[in-house]
Protein backbone atom coordinates (compact mmCIF):
# COMPACT_ATOMS: atom_id res chain seq x y z
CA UNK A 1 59.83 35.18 -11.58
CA UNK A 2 62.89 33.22 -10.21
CA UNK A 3 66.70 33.89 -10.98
CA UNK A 4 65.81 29.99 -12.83
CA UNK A 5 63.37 31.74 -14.84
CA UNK A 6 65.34 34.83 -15.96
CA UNK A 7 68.03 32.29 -16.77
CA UNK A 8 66.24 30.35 -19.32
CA UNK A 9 64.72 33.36 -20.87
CA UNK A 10 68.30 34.90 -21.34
CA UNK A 11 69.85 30.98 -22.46
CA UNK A 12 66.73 30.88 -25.20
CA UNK A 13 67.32 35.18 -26.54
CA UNK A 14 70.76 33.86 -27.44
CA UNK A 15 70.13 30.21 -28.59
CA UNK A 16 66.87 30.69 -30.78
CA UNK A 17 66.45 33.15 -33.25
CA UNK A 18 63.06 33.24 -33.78
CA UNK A 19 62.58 34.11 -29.98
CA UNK A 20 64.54 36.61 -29.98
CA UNK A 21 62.84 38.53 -32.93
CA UNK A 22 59.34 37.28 -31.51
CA UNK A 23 60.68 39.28 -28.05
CA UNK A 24 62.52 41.91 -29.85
CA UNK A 25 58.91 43.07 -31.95
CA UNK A 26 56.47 42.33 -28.64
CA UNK A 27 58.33 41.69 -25.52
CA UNK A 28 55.01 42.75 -23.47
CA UNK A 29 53.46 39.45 -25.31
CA UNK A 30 56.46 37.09 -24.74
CA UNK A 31 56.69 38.20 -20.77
CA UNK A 32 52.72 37.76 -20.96
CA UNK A 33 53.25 34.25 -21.91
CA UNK A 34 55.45 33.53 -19.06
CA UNK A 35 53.15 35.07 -16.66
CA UNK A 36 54.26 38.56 -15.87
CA UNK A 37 51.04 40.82 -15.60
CA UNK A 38 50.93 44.04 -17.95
CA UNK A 39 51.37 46.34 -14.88
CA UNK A 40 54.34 44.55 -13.92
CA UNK A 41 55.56 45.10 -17.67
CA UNK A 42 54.69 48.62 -17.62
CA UNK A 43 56.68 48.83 -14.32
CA UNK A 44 60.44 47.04 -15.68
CA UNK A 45 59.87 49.52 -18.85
CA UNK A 46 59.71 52.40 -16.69
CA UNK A 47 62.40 51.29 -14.86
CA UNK A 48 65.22 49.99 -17.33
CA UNK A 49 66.26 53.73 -18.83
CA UNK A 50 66.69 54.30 -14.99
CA UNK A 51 68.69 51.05 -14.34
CA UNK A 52 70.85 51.59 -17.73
CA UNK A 53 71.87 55.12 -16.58
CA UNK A 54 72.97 54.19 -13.24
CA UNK A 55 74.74 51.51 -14.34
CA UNK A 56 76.45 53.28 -17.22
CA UNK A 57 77.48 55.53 -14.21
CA UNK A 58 78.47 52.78 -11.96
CA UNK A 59 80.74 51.28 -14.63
CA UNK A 60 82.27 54.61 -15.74
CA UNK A 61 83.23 55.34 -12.01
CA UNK A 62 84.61 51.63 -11.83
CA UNK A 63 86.83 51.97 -14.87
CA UNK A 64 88.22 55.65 -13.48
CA UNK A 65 89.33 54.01 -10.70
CA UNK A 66 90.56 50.95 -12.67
CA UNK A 67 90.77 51.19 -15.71
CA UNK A 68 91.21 48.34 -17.86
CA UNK A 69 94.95 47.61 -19.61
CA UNK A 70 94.90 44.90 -22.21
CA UNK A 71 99.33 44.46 -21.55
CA UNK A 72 97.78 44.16 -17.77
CA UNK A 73 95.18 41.31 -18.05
CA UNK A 74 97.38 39.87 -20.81
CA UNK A 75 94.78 39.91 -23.70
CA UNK A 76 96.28 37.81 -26.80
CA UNK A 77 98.69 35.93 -24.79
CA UNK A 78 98.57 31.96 -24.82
């Protein structure tokens, strides 16, 4: 699937509403529809608790060694 592809599925989860419940009840059947094979389904599911920890871990170690100061980045100011 291309980086277009990905794009327009994440544009239409937050534009239409009854996509995103359609994909949040049976994401296997939505990704079917677009072409991705049920192995290559089972494969992303078995991967994203893996990506989500590592990049829980990436961010933590990025905000030790910067973290974030709303008077810094001037949150609130006009």
């Amino acid at each position: 699937m291309s980086d277009k592809g990905l794009l327009e599925i994440a544009h239409r989860l937050v534009a239409d509403e009854d996509y995103r419940e359609r994909f949040l009840l049976d994401p296997g059947a939505v990704l079917a529809d677009l072409g991705v094979s049920a192995e290559a389904y089972r494969a992303l599911t078995a991967l994203v608790p893996i990506l989500l920890v590592g990049g829980i871990g990436l961010v933590n170690t990025a905000l030790a060694e910067n973290p974030i100061s709303t008077s810094r980045v001037g949150w609130g100011r006009g």
